[in-house]
PDB file of N, CA and C in Angstrom:
ATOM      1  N   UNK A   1       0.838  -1.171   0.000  1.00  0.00           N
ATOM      2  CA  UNK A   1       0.000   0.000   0.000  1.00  0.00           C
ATOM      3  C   UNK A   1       0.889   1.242   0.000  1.00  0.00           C
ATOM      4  N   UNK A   2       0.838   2.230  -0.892  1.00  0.00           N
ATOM      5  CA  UNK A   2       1.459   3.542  -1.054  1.00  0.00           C
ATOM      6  C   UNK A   2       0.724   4.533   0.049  1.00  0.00           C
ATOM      7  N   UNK A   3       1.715   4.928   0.908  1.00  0.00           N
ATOM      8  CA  UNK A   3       1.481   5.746   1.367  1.00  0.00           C
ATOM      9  C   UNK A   3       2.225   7.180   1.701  1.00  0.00           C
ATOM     10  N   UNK A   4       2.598   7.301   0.384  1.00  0.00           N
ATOM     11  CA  UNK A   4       3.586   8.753   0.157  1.00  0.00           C
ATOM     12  C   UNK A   4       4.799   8.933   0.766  1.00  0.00           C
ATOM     13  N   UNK A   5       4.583  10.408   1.583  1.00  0.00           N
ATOM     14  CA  UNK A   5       6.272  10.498   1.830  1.00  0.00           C
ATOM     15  C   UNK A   5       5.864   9.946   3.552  1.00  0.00           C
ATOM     16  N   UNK A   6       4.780   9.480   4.246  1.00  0.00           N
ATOM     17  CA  UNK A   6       4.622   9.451   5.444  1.00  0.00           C
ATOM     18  C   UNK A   6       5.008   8.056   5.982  1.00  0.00           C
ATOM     19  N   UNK A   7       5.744   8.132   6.964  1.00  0.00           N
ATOM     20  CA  UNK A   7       6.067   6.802   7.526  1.00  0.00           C
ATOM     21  C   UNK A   7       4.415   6.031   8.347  1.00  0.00           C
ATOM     22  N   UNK A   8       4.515   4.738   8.561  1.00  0.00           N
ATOM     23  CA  UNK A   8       3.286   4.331   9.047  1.00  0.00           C
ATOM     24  C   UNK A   8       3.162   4.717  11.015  1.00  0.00           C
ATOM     25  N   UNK A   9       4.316   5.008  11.202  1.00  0.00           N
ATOM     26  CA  UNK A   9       3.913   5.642  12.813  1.00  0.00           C
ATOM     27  C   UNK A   9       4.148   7.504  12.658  1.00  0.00           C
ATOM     28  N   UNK A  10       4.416   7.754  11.549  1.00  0.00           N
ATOM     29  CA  UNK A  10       4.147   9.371  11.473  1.00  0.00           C
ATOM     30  C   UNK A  10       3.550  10.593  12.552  1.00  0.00           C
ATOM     31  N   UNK A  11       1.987  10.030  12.280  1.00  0.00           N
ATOM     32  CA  UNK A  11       1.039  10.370  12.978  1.00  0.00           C
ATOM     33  C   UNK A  11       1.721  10.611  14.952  1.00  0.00           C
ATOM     34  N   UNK A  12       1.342   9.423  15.457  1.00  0.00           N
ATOM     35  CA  UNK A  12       2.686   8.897  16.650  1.00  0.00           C
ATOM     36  C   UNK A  12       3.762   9.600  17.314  1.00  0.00           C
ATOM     37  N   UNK A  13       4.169   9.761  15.840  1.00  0.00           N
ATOM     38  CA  UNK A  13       5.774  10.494  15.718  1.00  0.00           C
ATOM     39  C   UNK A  13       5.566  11.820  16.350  1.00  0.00           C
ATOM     40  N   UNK A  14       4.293  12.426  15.593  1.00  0.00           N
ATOM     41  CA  UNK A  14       4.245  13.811  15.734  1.00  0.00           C
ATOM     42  C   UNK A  14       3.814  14.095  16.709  1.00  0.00           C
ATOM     43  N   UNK A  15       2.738  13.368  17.453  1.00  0.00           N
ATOM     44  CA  UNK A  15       2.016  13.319  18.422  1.00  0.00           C
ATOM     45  C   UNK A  15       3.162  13.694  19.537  1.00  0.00           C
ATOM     46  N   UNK A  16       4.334  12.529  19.920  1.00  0.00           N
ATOM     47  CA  UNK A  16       5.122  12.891  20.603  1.00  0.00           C
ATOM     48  C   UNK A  16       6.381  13.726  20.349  1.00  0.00           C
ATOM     49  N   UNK A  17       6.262  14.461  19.433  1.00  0.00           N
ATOM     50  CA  UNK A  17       7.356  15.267  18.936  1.00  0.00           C
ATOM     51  C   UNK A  17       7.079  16.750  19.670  1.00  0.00           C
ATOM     52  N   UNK A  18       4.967  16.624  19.539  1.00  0.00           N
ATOM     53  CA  UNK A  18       4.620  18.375  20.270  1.00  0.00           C
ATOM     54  C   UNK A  18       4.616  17.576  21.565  1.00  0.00           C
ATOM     55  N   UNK A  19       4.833  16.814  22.352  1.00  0.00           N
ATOM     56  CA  UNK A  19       4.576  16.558  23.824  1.00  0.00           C
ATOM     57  C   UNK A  19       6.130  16.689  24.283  1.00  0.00           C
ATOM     58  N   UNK A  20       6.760  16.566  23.258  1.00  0.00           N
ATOM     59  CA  UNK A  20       8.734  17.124  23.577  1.00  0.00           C
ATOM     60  C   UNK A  20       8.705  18.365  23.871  1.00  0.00           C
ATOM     61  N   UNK A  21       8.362  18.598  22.192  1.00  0.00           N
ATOM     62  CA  UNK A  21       8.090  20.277  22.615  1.00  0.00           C
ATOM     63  C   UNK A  21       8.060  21.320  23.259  1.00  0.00           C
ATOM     64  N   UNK A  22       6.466  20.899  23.904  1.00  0.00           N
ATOM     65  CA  UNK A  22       5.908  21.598  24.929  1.00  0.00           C
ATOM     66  C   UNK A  22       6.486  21.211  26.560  1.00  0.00           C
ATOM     67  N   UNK A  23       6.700  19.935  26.701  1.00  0.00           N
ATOM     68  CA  UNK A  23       7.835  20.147  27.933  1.00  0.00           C
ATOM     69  C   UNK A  23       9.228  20.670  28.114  1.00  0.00           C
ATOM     70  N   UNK A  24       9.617  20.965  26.547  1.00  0.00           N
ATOM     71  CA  UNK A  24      11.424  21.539  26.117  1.00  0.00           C
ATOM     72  C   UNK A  24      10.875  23.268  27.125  1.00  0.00           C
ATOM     73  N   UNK A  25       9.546  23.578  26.212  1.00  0.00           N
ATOM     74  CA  UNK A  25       9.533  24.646  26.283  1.00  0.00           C
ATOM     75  C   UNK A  25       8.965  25.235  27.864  1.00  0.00           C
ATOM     76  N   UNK A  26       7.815  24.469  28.845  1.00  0.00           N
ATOM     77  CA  UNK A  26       7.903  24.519  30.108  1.00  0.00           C
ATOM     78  C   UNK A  26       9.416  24.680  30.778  1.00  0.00           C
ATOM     79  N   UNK A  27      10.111  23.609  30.666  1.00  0.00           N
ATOM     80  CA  UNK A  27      11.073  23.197  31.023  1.00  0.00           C
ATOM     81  C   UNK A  27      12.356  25.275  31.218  1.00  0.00           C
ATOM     82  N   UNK A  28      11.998  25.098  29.921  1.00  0.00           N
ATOM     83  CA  UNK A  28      13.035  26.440  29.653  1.00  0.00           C
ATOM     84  C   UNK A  28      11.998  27.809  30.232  1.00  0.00           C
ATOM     85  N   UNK A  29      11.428  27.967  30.731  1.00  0.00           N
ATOM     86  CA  UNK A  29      10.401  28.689  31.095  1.00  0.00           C
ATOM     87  C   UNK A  29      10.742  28.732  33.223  1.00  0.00           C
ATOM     88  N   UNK A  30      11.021  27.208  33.445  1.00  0.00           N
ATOM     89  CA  UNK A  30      10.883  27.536  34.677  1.00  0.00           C
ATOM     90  C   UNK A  30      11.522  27.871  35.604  1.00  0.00           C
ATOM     91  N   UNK A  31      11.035  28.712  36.771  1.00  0.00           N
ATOM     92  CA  UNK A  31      11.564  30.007  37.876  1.00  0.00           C
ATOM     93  C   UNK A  31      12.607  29.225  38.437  1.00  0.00           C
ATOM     94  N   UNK A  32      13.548  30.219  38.943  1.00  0.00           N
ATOM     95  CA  UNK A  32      14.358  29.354  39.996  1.00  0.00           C
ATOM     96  C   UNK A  32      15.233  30.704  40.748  1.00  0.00           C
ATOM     97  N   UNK A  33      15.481  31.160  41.962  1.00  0.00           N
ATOM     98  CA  UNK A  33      15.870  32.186  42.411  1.00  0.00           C
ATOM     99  C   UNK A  33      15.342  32.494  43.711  1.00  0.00           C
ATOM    100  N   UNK A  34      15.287  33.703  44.374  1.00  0.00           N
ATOM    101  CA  UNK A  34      14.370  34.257  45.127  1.00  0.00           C
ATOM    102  C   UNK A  34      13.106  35.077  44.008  1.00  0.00           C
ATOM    103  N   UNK A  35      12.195  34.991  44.875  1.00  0.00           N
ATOM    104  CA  UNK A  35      10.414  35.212  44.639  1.00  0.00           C
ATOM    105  C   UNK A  35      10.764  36.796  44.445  1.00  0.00           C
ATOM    106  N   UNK A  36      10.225  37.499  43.440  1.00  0.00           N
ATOM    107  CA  UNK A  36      10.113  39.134  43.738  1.00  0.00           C
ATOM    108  C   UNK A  36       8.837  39.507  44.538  1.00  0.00           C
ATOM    109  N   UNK A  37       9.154  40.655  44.902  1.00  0.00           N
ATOM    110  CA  UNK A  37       8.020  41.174  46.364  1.00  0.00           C
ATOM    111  C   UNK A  37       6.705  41.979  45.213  1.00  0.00           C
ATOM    112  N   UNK A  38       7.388  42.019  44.636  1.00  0.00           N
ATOM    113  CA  UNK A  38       6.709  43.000  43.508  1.00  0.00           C
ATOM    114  C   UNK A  38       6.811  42.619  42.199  1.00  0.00           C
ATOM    115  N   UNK A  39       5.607  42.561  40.928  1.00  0.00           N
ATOM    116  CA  UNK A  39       5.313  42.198  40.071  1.00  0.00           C
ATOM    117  C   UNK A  39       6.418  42.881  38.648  1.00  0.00           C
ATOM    118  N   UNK A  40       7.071  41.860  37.989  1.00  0.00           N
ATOM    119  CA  UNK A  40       7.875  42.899  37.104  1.00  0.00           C
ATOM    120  C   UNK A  40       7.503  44.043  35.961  1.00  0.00           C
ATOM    121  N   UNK A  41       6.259  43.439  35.729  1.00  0.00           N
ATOM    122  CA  UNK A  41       5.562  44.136  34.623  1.00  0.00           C
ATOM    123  C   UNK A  41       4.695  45.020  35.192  1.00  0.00           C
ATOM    124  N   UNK A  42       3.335  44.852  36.371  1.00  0.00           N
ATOM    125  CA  UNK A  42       2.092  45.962  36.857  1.00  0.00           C
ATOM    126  C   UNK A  42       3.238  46.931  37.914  1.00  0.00           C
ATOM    127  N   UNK A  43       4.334  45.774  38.772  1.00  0.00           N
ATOM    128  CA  UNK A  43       4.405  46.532  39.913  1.00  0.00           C
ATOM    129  C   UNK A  43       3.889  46.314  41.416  1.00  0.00           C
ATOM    130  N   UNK A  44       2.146  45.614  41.216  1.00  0.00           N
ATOM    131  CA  UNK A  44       1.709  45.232  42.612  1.00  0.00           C
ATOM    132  C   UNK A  44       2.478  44.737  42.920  1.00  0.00           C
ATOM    133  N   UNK A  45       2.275  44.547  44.333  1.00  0.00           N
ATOM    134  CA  UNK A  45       2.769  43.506  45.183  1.00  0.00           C
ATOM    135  C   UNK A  45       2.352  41.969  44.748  1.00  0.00           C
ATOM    136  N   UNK A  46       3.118  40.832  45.262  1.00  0.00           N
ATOM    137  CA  UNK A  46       2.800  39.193  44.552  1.00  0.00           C
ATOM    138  C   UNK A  46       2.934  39.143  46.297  1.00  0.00           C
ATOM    139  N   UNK A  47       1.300  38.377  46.182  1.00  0.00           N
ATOM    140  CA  UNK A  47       1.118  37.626  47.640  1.00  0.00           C
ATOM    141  C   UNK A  47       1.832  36.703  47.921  1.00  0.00           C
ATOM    142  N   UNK A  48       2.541  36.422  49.569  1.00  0.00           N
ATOM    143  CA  UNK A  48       3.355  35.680  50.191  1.00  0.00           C
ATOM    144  C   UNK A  48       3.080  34.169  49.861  1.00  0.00           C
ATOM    145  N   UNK A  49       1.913  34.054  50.325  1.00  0.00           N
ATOM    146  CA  UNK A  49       1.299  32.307  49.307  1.00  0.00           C
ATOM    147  C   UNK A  49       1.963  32.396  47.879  1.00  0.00           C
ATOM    148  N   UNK A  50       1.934  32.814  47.242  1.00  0.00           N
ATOM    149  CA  UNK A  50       2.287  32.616  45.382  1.00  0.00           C
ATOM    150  C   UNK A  50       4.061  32.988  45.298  1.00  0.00           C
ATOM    151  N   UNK A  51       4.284  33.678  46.688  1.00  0.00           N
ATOM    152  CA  UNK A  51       5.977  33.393  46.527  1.00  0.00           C
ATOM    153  C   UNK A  51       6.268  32.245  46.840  1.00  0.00           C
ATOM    154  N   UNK A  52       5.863  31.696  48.106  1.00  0.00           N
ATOM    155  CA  UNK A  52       6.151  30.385  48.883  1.00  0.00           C
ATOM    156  C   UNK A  52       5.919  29.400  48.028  1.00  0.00           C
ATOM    157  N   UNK A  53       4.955  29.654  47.260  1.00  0.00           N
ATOM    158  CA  UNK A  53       4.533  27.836  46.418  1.00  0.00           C
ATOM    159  C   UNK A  53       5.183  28.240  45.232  1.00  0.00           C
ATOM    160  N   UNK A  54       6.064  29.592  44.428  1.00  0.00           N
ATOM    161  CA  UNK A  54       6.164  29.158  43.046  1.00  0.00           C
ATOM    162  C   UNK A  54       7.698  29.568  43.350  1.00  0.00           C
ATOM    163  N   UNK A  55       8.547  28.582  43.186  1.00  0.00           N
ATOM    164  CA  UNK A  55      10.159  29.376  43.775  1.00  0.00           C
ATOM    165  C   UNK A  55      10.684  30.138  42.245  1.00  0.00           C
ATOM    166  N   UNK A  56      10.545  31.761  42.833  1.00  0.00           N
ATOM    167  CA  UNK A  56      11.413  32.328  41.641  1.00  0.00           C
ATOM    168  C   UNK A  56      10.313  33.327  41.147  1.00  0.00           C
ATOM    169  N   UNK A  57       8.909  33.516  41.331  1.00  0.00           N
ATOM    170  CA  UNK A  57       8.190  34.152  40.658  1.00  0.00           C
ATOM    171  C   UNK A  57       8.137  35.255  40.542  1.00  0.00           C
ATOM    172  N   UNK A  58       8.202  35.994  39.184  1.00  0.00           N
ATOM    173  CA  UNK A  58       8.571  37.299  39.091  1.00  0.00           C
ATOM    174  C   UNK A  58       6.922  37.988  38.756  1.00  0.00           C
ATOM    175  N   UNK A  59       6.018  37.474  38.644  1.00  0.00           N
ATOM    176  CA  UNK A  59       4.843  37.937  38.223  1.00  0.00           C
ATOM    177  C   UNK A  59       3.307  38.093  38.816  1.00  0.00           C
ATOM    178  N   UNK A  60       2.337  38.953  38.601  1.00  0.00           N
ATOM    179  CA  UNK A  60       1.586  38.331  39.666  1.00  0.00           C
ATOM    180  C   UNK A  60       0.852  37.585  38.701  1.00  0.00           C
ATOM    181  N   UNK A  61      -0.510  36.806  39.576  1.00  0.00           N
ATOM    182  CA  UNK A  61      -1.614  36.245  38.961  1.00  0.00           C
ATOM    183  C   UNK A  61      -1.880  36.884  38.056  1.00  0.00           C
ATOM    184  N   UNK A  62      -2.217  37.832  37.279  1.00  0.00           N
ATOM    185  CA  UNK A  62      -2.662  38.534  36.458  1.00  0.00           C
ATOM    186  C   UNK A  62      -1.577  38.741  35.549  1.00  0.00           C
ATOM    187  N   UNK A  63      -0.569  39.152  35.641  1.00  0.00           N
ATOM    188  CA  UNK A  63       0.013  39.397  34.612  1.00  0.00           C
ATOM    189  C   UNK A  63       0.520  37.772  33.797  1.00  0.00           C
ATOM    190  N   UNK A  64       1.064  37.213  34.553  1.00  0.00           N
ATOM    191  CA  UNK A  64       1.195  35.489  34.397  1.00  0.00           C
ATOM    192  C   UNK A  64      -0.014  34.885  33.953  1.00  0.00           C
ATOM    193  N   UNK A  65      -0.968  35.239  33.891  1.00  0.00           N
ATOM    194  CA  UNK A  65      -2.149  34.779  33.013  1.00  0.00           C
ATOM    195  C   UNK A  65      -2.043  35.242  31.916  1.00  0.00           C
ATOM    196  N   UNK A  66      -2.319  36.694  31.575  1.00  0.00           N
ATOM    197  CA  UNK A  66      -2.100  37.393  30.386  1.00  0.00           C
ATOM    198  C   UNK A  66      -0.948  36.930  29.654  1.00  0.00           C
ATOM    199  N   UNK A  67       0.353  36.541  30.298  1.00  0.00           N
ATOM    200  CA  UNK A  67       1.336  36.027  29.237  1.00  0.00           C
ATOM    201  C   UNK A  67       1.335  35.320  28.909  1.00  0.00           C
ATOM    202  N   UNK A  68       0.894  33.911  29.553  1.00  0.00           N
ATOM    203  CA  UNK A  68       0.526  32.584  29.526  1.00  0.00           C
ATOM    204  C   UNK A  68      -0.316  32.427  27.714  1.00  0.00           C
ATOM    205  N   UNK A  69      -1.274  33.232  28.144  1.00  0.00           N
ATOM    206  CA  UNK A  69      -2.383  33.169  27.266  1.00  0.00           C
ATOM    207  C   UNK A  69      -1.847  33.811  25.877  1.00  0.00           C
ATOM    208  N   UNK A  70      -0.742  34.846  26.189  1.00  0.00           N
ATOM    209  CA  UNK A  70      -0.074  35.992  24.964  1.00  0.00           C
ATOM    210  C   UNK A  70       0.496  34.018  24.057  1.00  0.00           C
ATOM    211  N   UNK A  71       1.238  33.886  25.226  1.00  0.00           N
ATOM    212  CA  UNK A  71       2.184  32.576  24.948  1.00  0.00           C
ATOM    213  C   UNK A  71       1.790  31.123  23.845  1.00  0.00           C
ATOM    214  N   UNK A  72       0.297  30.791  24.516  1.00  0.00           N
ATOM    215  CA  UNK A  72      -0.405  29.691  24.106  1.00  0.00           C
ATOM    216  C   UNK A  72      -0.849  30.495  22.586  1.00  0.00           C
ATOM    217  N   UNK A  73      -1.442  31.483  22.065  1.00  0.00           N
ATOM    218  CA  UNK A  73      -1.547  32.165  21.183  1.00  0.00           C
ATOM    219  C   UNK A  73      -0.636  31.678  20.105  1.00  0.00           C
ATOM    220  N   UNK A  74       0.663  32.264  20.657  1.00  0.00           N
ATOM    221  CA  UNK A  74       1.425  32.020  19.396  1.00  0.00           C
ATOM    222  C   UNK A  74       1.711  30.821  19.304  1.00  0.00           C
ATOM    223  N   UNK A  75       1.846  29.752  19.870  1.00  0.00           N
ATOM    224  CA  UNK A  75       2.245  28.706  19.888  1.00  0.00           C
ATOM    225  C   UNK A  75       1.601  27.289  19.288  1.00  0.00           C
ATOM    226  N   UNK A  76       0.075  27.674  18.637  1.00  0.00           N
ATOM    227  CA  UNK A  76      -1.273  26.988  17.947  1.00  0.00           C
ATOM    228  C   UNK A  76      -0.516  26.503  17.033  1.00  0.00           C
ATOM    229  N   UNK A  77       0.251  26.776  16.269  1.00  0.00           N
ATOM    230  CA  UNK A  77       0.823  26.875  15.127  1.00  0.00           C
ATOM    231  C   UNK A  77       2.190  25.704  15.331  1.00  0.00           C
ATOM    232  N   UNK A  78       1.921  24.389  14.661  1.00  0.00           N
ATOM    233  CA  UNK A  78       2.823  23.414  14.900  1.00  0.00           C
ATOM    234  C   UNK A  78       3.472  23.305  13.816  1.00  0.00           C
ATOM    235  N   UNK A  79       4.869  23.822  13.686  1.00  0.00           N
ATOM    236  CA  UNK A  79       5.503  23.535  12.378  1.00  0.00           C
ATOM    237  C   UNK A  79       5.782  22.258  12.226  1.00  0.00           C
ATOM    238  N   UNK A  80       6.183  21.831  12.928  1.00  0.00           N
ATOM    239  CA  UNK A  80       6.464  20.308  12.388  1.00  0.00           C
ATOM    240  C   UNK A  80       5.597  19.522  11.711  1.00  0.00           C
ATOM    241  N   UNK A  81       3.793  20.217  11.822  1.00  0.00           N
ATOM    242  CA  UNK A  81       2.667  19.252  10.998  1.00  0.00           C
ATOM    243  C   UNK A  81       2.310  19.235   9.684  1.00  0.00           C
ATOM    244  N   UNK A  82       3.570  21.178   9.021  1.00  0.00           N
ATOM    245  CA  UNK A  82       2.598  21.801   8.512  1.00  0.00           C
ATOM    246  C   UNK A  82       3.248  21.365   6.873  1.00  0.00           C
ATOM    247  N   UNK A  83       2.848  21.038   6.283  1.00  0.00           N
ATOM    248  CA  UNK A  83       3.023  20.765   4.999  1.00  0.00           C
ATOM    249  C   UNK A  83       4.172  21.548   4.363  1.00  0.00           C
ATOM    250  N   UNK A  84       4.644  22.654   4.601  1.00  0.00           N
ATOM    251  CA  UNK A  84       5.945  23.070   4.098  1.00  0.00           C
ATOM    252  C   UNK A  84       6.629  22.735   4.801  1.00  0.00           C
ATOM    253  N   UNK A  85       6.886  22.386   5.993  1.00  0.00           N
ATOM    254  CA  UNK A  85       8.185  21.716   6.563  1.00  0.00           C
ATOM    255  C   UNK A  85       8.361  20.163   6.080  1.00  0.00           C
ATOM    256  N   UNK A  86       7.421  19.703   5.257  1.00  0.00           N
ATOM    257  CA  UNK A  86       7.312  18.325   5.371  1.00  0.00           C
ATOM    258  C   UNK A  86       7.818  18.244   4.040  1.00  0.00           C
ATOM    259  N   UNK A  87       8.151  19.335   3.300  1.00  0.00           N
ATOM    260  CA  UNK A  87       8.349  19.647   1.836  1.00  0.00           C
ATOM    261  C   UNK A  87      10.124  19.436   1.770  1.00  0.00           C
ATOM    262  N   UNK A  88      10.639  20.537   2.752  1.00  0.00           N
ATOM    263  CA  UNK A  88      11.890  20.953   2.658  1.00  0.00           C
ATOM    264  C   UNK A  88      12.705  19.319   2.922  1.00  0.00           C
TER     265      UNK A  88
END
C-alpha cells in the first residue's frame, strides 16, 4: 500500500514530537531564584502564598495569566505538521 512520503507511525511520531516540545519549552520557562516582592511588569505587590509555592516568581496572577495566554496564542501553530516543513 502507497502511502507517500509518510512513515506508518508518522502520525505517533508527531504526536510525541509536540509533547517534547511543549515540555522543552515549560522546562526552559521555569523560575528558579528568590520570589520578587513585587510584580515585574504591573508593579503590585505578589502575595506571600504565590511566593512560597512558586520558587522564583517574578509575576503576579494577572500578569502570568495574560502572558501565559499571549504565549499559548502564538504557539497553535505546529511547524512540524505543517506541509511546508514536510516539503523541505
Amino acid at each position: 500500500m502507497a502511502v507517500g512520503w509518510a512513515n506508518d507511525d508518522s502520525v505517533s511520531q508527531q504526536i510525541q514530537n509536540t509533547i517534547e516540545d511543549e515540555i522543552s519549552r515549560v522546562r526552559s520557562l521555569s523560575m528558579q531564584g528568590v520570589s520578587a516582592e513585587f510584580c515585574d511588569e504591573c508593579g503590585e505587590p505578589i502575595p506571600l502564598a504565590r511566593r512560597t509555592a512558586i520558587k522564583g516568581v517574578r509575576l503576579c496572577v494577572e500578569c502570568q495569566s495574560s502572558h501565559e495566554h499571549e504565549s499559548q496564542r502564538l504557539a497553535l501553530f505546529n511547524r512540524r505538521g505543517s506541509k511546508d516543513s514536510q516539503l523541505r
